[in-house]
C-alpha atoms as a PDB file:
ATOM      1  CA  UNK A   1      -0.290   5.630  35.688  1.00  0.00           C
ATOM      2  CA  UNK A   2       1.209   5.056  38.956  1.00  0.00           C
ATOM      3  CA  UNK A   3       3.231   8.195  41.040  1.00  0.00           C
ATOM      4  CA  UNK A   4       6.711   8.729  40.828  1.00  0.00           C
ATOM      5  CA  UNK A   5       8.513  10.884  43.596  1.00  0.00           C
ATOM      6  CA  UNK A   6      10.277  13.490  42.142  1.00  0.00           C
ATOM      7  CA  UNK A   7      13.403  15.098  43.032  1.00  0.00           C
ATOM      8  CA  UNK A   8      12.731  18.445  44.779  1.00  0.00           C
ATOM      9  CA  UNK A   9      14.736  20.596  41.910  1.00  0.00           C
ATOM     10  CA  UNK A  10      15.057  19.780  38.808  1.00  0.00           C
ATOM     11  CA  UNK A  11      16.878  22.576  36.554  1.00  0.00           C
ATOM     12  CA  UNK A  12      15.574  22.261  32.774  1.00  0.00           C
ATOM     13  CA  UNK A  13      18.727  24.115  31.613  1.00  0.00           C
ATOM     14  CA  UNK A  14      20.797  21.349  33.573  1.00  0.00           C
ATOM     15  CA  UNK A  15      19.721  18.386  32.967  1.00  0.00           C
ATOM     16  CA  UNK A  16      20.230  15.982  30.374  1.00  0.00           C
ATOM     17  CA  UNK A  17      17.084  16.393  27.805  1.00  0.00           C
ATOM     18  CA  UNK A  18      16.575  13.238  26.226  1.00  0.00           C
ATOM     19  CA  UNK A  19      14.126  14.893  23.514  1.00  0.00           C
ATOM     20  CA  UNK A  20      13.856  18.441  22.987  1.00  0.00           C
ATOM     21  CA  UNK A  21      11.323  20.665  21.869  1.00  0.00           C
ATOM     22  CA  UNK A  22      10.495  20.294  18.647  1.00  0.00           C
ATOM     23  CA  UNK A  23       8.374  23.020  16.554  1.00  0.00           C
ATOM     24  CA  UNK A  24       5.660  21.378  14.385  1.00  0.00           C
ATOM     25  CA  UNK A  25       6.614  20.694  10.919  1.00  0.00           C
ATOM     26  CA  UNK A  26       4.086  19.771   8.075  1.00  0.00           C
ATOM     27  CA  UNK A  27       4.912  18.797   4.363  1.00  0.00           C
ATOM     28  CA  UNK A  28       2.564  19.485   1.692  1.00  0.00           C
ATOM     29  CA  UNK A  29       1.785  20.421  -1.786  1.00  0.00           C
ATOM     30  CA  UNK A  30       1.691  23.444  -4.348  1.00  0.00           C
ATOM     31  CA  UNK A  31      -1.197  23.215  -6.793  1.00  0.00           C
ATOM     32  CA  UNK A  32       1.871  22.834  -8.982  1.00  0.00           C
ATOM     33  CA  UNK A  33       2.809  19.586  -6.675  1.00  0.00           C
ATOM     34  CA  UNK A  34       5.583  21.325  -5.828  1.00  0.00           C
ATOM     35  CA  UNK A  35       6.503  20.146  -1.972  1.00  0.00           C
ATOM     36  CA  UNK A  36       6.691  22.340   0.254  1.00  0.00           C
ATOM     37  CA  UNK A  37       8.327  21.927   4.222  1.00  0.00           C
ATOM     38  CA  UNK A  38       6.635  24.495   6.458  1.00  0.00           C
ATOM     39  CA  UNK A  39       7.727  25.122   9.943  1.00  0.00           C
ATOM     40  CA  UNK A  40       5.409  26.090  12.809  1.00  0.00           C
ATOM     41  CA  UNK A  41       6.832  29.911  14.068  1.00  0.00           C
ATOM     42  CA  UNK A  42       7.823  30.124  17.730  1.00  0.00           C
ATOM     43  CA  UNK A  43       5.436  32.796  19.823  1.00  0.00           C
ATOM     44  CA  UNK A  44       3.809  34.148  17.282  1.00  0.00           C
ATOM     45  CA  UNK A  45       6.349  34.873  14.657  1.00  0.00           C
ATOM     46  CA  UNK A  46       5.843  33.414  10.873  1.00  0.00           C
ATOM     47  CA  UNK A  47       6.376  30.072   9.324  1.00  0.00           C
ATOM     48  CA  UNK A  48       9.269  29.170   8.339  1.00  0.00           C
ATOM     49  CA  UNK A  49       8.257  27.808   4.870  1.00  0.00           C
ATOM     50  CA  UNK A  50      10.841  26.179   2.051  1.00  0.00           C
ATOM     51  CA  UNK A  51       9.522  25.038  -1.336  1.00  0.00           C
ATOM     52  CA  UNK A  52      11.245  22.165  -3.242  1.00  0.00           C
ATOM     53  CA  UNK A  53      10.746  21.604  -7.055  1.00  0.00           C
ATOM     54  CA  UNK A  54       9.491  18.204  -7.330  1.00  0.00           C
ATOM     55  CA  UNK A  55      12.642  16.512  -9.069  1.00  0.00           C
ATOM     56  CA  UNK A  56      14.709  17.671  -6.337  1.00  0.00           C
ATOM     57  CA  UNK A  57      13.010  15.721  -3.291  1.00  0.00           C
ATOM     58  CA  UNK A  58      14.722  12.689  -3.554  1.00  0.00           C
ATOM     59  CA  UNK A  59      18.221  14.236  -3.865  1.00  0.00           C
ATOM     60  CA  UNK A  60      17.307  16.936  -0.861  1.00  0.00           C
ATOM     61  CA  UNK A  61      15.741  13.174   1.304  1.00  0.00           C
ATOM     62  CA  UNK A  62      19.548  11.599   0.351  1.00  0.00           C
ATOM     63  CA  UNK A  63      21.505  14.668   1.677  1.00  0.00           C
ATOM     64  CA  UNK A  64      19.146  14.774   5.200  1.00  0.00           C
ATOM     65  CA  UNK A  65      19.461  11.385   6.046  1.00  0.00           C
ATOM     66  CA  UNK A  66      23.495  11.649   5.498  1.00  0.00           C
ATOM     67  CA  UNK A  67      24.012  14.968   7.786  1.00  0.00           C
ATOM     68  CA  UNK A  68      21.471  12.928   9.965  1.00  0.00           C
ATOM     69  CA  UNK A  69      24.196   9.850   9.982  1.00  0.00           C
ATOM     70  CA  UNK A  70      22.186   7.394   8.475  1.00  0.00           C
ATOM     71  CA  UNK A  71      24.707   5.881   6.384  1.00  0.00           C
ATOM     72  CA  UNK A  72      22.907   2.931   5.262  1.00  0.00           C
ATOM     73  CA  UNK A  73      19.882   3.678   3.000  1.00  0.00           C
ATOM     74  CA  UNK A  74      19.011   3.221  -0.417  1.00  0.00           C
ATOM     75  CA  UNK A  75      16.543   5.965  -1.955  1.00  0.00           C
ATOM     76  CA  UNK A  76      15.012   4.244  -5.357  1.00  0.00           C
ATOM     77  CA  UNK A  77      12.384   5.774  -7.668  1.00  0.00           C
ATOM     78  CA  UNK A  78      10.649   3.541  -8.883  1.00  0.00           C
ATOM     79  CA  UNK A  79       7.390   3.050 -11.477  1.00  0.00           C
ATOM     80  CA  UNK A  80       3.867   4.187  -9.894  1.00  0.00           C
ATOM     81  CA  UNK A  81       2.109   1.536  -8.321  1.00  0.00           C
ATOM     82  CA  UNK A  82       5.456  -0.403  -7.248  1.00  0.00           C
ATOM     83  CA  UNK A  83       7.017  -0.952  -4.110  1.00  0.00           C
ATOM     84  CA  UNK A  84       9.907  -3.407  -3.089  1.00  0.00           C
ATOM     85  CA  UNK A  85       9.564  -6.099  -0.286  1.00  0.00           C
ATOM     86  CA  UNK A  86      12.478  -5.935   2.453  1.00  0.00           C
ATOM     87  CA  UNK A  87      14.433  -9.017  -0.227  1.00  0.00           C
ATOM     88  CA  UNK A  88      14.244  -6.180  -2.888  1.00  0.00           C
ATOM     89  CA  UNK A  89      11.079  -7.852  -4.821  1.00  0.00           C
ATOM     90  CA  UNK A  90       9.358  -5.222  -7.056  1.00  0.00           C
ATOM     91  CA  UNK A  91       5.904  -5.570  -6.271  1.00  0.00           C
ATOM     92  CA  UNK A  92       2.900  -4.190  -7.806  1.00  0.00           C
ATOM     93  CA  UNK A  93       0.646  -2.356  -5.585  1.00  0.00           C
ATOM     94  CA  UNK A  94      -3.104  -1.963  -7.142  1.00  0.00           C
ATOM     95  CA  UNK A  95      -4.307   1.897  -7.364  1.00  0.00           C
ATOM     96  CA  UNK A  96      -7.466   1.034  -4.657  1.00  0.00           C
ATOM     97  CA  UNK A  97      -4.618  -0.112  -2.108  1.00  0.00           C
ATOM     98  CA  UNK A  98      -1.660   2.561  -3.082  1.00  0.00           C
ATOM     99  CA  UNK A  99      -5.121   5.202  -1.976  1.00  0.00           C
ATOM    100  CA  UNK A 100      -5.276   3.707   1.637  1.00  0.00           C
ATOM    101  CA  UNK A 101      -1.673   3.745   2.112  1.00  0.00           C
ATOM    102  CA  UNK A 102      -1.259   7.037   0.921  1.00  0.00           C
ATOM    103  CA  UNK A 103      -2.238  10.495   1.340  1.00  0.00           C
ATOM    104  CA  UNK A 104      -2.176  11.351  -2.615  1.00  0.00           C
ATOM    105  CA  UNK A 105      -2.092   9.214  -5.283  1.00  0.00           C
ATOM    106  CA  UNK A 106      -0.899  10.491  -8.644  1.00  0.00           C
ATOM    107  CA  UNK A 107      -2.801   9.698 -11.924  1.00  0.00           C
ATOM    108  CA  UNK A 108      -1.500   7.849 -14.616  1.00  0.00           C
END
Protein backbone atom coordinates (compact mmCIF):
# COMPACT_ATOMS: atom_id res chain seq x y z
CA UNK A 1 0.00 0.00 0.00
CA UNK A 2 1.39 3.34 -0.42
CA UNK A 3 1.13 6.25 2.70
CA UNK A 4 -1.47 8.62 2.91
CA UNK A 5 -0.97 11.85 5.13
CA UNK A 6 -3.54 12.13 7.45
CA UNK A 7 -5.23 15.01 8.86
CA UNK A 8 -3.91 15.74 12.38
CA UNK A 9 -7.60 15.22 14.11
CA UNK A 10 -9.96 13.31 13.01
CA UNK A 11 -13.16 13.08 15.45
CA UNK A 12 -14.94 9.52 14.93
CA UNK A 13 -18.16 11.01 16.40
CA UNK A 14 -17.84 13.85 13.65
CA UNK A 15 -17.18 12.64 10.75
CA UNK A 16 -19.11 11.21 8.10
CA UNK A 17 -18.85 7.16 8.56
CA UNK A 18 -19.26 5.69 5.34
CA UNK A 19 -19.73 2.05 6.96
CA UNK A 20 -20.34 1.51 10.46
CA UNK A 21 -19.67 -1.09 12.79
CA UNK A 22 -21.38 -3.91 12.22
CA UNK A 23 -21.75 -6.88 14.94
CA UNK A 24 -21.25 -10.35 13.35
CA UNK A 25 -24.32 -12.05 12.31
CA UNK A 26 -24.52 -15.85 11.37
CA UNK A 27 -27.64 -17.82 10.02
CA UNK A 28 -28.03 -21.36 10.68
CA UNK A 29 -30.10 -24.32 11.38
CA UNK A 30 -32.24 -26.15 14.18
CA UNK A 31 -31.99 -29.93 13.99
CA UNK A 32 -35.62 -29.22 13.17
CA UNK A 33 -34.22 -26.96 10.06
CA UNK A 34 -35.72 -24.36 11.62
CA UNK A 35 -33.44 -21.04 10.70
CA UNK A 36 -32.23 -19.36 13.04
CA UNK A 37 -30.45 -15.44 12.83
CA UNK A 38 -27.99 -15.11 15.71
CA UNK A 39 -26.31 -11.91 16.53
CA UNK A 40 -22.77 -11.60 17.92
CA UNK A 41 -23.30 -9.69 21.70
CA UNK A 42 -21.37 -6.44 22.13
CA UNK A 43 -18.55 -6.72 25.16
CA UNK A 44 -19.42 -9.64 26.43
CA UNK A 45 -23.13 -9.61 26.72
CA UNK A 46 -25.33 -12.60 25.00
CA UNK A 47 -26.41 -13.30 21.50
CA UNK A 48 -29.00 -11.89 20.28
CA UNK A 49 -30.63 -15.02 18.73
CA UNK A 50 -34.24 -15.10 16.65
CA UNK A 51 -35.63 -18.40 15.35
CA UNK A 52 -37.84 -18.48 12.19
CA UNK A 53 -40.17 -21.47 11.36
CA UNK A 54 -39.11 -22.58 8.07
CA UNK A 55 -42.31 -21.51 5.98
CA UNK A 56 -41.90 -18.13 7.18
CA UNK A 57 -38.32 -17.26 5.64
CA UNK A 58 -39.32 -16.21 2.46
CA UNK A 59 -42.13 -13.89 3.68
CA UNK A 60 -39.66 -12.47 6.69
CA UNK A 61 -36.59 -12.12 3.26
CA UNK A 62 -39.69 -10.03 1.30
CA UNK A 63 -40.45 -7.69 4.29
CA UNK A 64 -36.31 -6.96 4.89
CA UNK A 65 -35.52 -6.16 1.57
CA UNK A 66 -38.71 -3.62 1.44
CA UNK A 67 -37.81 -1.65 4.89
CA UNK A 68 -34.26 -1.99 3.26
CA UNK A 69 -35.75 -0.02 -0.03
CA UNK A 70 -35.16 -2.53 -2.42
CA UNK A 71 -38.22 -2.15 -4.31
CA UNK A 72 -37.44 -4.24 -7.18
CA UNK A 73 -37.08 -7.99 -6.37
CA UNK A 74 -38.88 -10.98 -7.04
CA UNK A 75 -38.62 -13.82 -4.23
CA UNK A 76 -39.81 -17.28 -6.10
CA UNK A 77 -39.85 -20.77 -4.55
CA UNK A 78 -39.27 -22.87 -6.72
CA UNK A 79 -38.85 -27.02 -7.15
CA UNK A 80 -35.43 -28.47 -5.59
CA UNK A 81 -32.78 -28.67 -7.94
CA UNK A 82 -34.07 -25.51 -10.06
CA UNK A 83 -32.82 -22.22 -10.48
CA UNK A 84 -33.78 -19.43 -13.07
CA UNK A 85 -31.21 -17.75 -15.48
CA UNK A 86 -31.26 -13.75 -15.34
CA UNK A 87 -34.15 -14.20 -18.79
CA UNK A 88 -36.27 -16.17 -16.18
CA UNK A 89 -35.29 -19.80 -17.73
CA UNK A 90 -36.03 -22.57 -15.16
CA UNK A 91 -33.06 -24.53 -15.15
CA UNK A 92 -32.27 -27.76 -13.65
CA UNK A 93 -29.35 -27.85 -11.45
CA UNK A 94 -27.94 -31.64 -10.88
CA UNK A 95 -27.74 -32.65 -6.96
CA UNK A 96 -23.52 -33.07 -7.32
CA UNK A 97 -23.51 -29.25 -8.49
CA UNK A 98 -26.55 -27.77 -6.17
CA UNK A 99 -23.70 -29.50 -3.16
CA UNK A 100 -20.82 -27.13 -4.33
CA UNK A 101 -22.95 -24.19 -4.56
CA UNK A 102 -24.48 -24.70 -1.42
CA UNK A 103 -23.92 -25.11 2.13
CA UNK A 104 -26.91 -27.79 2.64
CA UNK A 105 -28.63 -29.58 0.29
CA UNK A 106 -32.01 -31.03 1.18
CA UNK A 107 -32.97 -34.68 0.28
CA UNK A 108 -35.58 -35.60 -1.89
Amino acid sequence: MSSVTLAPTFDWNEEPIAVPRQRAIAVHLTEQFDVVIRQQGESGAPDAVIEIARQNCLALCAKILREAGELEFQIMQLPHGVMLTGDGRPVHIPRAIAEKLFDQVEED
